[in-house]
PDB file of N, CA and C in Angstrom:
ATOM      1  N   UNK A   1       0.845  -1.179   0.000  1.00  0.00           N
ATOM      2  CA  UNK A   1       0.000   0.000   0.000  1.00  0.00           C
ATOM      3  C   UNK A   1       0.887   1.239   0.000  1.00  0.00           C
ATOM      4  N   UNK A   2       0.476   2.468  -1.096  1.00  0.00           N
ATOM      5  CA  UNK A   2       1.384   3.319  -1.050  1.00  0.00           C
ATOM      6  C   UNK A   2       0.891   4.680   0.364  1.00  0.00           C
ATOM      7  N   UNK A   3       1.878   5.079   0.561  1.00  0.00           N
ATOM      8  CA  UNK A   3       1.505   6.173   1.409  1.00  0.00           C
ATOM      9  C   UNK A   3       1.741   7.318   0.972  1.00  0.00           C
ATOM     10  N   UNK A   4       1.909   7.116  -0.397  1.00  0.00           N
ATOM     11  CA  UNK A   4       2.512   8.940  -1.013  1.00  0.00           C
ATOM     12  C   UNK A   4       0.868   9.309  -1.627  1.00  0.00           C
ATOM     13  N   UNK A   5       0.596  10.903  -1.130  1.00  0.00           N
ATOM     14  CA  UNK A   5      -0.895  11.260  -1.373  1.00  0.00           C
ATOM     15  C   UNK A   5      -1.030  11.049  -2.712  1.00  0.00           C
ATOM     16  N   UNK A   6      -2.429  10.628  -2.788  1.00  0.00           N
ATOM     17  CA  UNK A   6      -3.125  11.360  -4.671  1.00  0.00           C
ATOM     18  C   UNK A   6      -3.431  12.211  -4.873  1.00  0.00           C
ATOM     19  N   UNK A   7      -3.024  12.515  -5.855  1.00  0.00           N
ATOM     20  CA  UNK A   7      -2.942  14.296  -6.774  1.00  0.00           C
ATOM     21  C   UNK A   7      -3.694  14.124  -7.666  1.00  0.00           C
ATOM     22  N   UNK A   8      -4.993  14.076  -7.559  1.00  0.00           N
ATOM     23  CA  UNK A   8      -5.731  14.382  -8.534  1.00  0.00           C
ATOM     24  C   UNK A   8      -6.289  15.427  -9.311  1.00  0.00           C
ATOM     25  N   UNK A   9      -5.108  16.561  -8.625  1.00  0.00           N
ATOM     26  CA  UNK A   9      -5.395  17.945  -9.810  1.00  0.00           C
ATOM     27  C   UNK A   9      -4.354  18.016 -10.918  1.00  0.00           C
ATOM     28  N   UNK A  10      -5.388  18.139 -12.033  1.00  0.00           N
ATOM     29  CA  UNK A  10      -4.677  18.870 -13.155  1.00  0.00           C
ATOM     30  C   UNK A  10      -4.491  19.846 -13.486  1.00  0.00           C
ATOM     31  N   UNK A  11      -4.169  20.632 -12.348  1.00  0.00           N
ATOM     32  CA  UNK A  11      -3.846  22.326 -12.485  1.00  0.00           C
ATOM     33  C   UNK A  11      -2.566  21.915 -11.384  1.00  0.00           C
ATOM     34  N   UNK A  12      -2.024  21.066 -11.252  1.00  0.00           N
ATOM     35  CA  UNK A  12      -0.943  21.475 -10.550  1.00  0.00           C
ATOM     36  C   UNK A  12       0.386  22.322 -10.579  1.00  0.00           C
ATOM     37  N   UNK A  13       0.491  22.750 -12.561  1.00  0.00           N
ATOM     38  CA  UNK A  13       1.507  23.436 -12.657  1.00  0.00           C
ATOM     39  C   UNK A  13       0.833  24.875 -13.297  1.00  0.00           C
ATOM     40  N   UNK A  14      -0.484  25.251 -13.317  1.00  0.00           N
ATOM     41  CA  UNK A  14      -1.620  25.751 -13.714  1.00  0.00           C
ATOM     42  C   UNK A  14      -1.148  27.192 -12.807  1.00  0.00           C
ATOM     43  N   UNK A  15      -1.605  28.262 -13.226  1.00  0.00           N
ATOM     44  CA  UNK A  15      -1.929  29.737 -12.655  1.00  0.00           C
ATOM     45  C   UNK A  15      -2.886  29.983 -12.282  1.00  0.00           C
ATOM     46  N   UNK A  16      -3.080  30.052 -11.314  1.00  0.00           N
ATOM     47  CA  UNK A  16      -4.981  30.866 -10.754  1.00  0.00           C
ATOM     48  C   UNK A  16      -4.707  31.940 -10.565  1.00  0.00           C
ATOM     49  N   UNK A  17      -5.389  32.800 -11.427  1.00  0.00           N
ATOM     50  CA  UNK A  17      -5.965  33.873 -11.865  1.00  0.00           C
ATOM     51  C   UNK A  17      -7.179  34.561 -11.087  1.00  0.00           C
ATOM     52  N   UNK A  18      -7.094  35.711 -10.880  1.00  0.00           N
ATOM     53  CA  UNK A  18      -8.249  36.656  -9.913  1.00  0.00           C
ATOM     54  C   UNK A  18      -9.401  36.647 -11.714  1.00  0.00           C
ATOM     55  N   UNK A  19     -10.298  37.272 -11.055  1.00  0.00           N
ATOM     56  CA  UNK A  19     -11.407  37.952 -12.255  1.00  0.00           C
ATOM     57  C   UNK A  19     -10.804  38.779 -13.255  1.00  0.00           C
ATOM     58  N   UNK A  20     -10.058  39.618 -12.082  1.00  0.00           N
ATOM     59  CA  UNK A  20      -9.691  41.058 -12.923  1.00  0.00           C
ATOM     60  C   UNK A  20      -8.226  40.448 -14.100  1.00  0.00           C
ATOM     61  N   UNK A  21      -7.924  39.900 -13.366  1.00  0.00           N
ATOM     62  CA  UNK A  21      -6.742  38.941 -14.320  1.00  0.00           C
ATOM     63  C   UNK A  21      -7.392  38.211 -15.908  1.00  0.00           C
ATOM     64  N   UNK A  22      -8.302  37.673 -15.539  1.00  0.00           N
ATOM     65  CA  UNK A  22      -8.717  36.774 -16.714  1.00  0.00           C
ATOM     66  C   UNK A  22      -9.439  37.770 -16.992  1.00  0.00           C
ATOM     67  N   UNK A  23     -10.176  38.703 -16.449  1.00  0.00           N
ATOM     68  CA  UNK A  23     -10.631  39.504 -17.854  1.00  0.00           C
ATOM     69  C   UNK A  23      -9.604  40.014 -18.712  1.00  0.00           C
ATOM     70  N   UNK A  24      -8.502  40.776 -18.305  1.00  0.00           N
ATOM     71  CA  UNK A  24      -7.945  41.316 -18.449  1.00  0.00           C
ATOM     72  C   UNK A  24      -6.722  40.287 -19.656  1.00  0.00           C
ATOM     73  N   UNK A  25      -6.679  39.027 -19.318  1.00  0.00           N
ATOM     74  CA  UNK A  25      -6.192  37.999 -20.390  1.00  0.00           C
ATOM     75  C   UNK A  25      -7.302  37.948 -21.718  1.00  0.00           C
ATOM     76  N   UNK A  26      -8.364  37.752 -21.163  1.00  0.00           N
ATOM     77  CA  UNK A  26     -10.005  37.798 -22.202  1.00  0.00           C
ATOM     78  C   UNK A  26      -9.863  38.887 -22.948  1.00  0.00           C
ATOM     79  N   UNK A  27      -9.316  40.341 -22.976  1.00  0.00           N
ATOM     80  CA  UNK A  27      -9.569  41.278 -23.430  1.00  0.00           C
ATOM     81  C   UNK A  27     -11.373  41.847 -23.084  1.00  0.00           C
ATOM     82  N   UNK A  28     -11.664  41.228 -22.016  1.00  0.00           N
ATOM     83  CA  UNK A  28     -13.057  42.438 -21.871  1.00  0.00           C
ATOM     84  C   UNK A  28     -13.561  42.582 -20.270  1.00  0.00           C
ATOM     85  N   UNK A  29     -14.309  43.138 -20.141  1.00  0.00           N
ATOM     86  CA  UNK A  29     -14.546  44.422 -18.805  1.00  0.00           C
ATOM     87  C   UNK A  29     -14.675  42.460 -17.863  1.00  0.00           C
ATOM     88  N   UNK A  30     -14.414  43.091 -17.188  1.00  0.00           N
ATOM     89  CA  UNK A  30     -14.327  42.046 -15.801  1.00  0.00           C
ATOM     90  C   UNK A  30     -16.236  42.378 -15.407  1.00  0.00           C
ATOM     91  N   UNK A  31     -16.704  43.184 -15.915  1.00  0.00           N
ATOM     92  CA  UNK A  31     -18.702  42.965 -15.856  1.00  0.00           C
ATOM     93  C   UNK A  31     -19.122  42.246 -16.860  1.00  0.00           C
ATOM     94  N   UNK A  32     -18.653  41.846 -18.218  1.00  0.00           N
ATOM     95  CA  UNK A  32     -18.581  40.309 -18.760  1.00  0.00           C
ATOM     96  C   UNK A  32     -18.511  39.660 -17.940  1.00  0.00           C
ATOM     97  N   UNK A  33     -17.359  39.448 -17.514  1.00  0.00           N
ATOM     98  CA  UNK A  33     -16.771  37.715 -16.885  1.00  0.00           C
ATOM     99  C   UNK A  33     -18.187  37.933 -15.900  1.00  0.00           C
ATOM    100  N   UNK A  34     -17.970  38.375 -15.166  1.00  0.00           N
ATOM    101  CA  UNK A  34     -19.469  38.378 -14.067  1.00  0.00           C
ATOM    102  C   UNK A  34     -20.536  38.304 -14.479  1.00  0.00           C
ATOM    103  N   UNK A  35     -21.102  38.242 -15.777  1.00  0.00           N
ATOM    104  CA  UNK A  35     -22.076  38.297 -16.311  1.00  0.00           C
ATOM    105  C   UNK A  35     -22.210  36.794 -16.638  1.00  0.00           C
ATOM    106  N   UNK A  36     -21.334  36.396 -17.692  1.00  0.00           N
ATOM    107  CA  UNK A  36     -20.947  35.199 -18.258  1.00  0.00           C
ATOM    108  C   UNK A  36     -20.892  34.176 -16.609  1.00  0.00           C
ATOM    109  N   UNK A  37     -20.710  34.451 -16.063  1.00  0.00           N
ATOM    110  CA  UNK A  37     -20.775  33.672 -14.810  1.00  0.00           C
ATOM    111  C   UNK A  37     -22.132  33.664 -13.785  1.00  0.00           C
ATOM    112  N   UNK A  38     -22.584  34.299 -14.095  1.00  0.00           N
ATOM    113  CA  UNK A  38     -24.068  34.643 -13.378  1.00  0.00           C
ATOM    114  C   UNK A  38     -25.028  33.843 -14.454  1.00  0.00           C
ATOM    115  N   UNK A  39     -24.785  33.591 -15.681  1.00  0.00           N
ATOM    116  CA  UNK A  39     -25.613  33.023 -16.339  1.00  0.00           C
ATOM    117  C   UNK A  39     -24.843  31.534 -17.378  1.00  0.00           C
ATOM    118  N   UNK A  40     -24.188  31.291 -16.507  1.00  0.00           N
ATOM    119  CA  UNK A  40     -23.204  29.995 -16.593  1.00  0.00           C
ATOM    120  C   UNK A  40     -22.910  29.341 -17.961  1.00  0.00           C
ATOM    121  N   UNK A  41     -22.591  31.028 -18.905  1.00  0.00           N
ATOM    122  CA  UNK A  41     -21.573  30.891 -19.628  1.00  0.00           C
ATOM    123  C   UNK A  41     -20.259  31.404 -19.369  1.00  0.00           C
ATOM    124  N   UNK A  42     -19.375  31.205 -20.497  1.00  0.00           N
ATOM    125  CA  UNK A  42     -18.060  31.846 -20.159  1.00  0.00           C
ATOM    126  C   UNK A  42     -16.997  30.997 -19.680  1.00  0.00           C
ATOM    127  N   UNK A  43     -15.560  30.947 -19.564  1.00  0.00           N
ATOM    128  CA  UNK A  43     -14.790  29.578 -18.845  1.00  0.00           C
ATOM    129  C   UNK A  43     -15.313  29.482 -17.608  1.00  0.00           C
ATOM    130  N   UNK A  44     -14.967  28.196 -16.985  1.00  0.00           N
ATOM    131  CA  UNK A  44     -15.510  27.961 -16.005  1.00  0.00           C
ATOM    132  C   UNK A  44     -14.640  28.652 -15.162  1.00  0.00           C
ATOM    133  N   UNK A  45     -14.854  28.558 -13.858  1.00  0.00           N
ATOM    134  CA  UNK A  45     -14.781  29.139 -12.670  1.00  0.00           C
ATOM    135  C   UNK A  45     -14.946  28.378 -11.272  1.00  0.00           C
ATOM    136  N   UNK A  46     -14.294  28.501 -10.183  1.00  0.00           N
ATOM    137  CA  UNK A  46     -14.970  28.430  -8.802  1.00  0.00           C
ATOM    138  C   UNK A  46     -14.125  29.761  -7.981  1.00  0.00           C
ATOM    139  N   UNK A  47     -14.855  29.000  -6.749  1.00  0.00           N
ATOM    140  CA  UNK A  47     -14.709  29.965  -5.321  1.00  0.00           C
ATOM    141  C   UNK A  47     -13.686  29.187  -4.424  1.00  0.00           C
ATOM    142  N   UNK A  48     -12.845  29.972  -4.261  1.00  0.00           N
ATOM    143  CA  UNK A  48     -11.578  29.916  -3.352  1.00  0.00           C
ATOM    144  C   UNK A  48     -12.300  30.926  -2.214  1.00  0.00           C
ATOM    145  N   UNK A  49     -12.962  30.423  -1.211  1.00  0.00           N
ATOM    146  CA  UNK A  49     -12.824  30.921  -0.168  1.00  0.00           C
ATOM    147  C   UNK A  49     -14.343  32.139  -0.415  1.00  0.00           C
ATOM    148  N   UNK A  50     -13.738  33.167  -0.481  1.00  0.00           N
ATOM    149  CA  UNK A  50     -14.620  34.345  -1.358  1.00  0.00           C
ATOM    150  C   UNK A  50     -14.487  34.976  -2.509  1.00  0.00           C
ATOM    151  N   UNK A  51     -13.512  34.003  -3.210  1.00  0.00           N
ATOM    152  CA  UNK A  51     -12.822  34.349  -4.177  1.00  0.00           C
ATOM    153  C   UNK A  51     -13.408  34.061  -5.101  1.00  0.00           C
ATOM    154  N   UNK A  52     -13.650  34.485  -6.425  1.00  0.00           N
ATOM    155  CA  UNK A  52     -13.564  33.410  -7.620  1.00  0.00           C
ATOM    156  C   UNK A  52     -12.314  33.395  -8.175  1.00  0.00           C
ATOM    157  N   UNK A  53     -12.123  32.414  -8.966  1.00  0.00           N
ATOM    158  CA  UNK A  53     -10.576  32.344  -9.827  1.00  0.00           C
ATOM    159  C   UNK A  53     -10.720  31.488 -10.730  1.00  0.00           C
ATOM    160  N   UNK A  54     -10.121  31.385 -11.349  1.00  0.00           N
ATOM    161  CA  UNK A  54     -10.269  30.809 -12.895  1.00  0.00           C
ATOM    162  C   UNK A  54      -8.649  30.325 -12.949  1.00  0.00           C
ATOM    163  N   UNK A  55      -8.570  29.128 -14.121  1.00  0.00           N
ATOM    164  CA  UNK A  55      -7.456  28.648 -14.271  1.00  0.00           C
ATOM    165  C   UNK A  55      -6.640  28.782 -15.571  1.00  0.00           C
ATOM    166  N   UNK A  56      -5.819  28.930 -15.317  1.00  0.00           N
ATOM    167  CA  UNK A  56      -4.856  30.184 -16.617  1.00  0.00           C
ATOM    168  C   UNK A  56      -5.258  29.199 -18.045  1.00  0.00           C
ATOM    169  N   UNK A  57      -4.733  28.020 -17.873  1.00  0.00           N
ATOM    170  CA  UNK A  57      -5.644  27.038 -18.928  1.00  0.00           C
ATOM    171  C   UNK A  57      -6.807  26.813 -19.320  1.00  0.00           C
ATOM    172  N   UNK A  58      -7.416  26.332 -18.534  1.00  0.00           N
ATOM    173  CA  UNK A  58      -9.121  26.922 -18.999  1.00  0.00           C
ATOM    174  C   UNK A  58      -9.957  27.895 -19.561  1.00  0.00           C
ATOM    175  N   UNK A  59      -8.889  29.129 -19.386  1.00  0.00           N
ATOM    176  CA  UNK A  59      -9.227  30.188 -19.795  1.00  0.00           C
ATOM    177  C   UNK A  59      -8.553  30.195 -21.715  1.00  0.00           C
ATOM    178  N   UNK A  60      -7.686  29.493 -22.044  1.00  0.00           N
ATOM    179  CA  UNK A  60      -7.263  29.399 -23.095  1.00  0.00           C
ATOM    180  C   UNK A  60      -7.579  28.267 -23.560  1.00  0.00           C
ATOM    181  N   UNK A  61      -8.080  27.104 -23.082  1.00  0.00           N
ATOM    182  CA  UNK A  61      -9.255  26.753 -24.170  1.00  0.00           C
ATOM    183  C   UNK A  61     -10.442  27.251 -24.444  1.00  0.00           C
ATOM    184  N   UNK A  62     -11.465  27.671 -23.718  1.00  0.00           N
ATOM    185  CA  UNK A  62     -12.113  28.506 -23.713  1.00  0.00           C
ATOM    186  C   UNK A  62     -12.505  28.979 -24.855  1.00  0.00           C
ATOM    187  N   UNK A  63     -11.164  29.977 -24.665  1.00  0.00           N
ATOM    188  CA  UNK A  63     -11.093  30.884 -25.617  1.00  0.00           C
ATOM    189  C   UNK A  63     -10.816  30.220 -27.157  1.00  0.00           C
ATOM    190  N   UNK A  64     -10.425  29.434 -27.016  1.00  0.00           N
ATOM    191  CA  UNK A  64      -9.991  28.392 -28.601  1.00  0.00           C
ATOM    192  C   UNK A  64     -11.413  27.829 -28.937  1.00  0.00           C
ATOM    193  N   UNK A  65     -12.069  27.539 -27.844  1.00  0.00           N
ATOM    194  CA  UNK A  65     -13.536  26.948 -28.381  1.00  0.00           C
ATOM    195  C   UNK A  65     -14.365  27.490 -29.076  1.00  0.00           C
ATOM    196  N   UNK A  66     -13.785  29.271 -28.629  1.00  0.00           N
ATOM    197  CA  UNK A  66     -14.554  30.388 -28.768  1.00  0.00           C
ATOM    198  C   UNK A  66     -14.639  30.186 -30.281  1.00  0.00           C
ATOM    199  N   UNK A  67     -13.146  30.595 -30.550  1.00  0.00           N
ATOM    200  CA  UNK A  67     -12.632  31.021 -31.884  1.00  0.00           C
ATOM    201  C   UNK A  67     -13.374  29.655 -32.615  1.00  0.00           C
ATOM    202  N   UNK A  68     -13.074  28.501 -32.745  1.00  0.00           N
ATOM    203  CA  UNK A  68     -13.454  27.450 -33.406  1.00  0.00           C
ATOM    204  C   UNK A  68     -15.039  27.229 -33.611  1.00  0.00           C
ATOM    205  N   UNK A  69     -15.958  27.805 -32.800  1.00  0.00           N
ATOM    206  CA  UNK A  69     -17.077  27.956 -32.610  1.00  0.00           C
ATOM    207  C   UNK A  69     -17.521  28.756 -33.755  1.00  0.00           C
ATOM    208  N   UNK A  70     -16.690  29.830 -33.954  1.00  0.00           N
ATOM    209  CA  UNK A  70     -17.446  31.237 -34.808  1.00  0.00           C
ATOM    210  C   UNK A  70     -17.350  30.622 -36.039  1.00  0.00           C
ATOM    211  N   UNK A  71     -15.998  29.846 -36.029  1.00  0.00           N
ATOM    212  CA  UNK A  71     -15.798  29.371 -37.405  1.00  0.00           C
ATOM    213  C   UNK A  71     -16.437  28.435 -38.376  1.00  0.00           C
ATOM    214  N   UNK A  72     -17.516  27.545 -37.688  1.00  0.00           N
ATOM    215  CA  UNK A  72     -18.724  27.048 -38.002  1.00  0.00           C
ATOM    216  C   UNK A  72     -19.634  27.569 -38.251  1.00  0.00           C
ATOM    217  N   UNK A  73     -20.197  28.625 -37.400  1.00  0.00           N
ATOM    218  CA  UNK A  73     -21.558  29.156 -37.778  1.00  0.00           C
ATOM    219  C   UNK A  73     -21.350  30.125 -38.764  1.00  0.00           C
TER     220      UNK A  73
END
């Protein structure tokens, strides 16, 4: 039996990012991201505490889904 913990995050080498950060990576007003999050679009997100934060990766697929998205319709 091993005794070394499981790491089951895949953000372990990942950046967490404030709001104002990922908007500010997003290129738009940090009252988007809050918007997009109040109506559970937009990258995902949680709460650290009272925080929200977003993960520097997530935020750049996201954004690739974005782009790949437009490019269909």
């Amino acid at each position: 039996m091993s005794t070394a913990p499981m790491n089951n995050d895949n953000h372990e080498h990942d950046e967490m990012l404030s709001i104002e950060e990922a908007a500010a990576l997003l290129r738009v007003p940090v009252a988007t991201m809050r918007y997009w999050r109040y109506c559970g679009d937009g990258p995902h997100s949680f709460r650290l505490g009272r925080h929200v934060r977003y993960w520097r990766t997530d935020l750049m697929l996201w954004r690739a889904e974005q782009a790949n998205r437009s490019r269909h319709d």
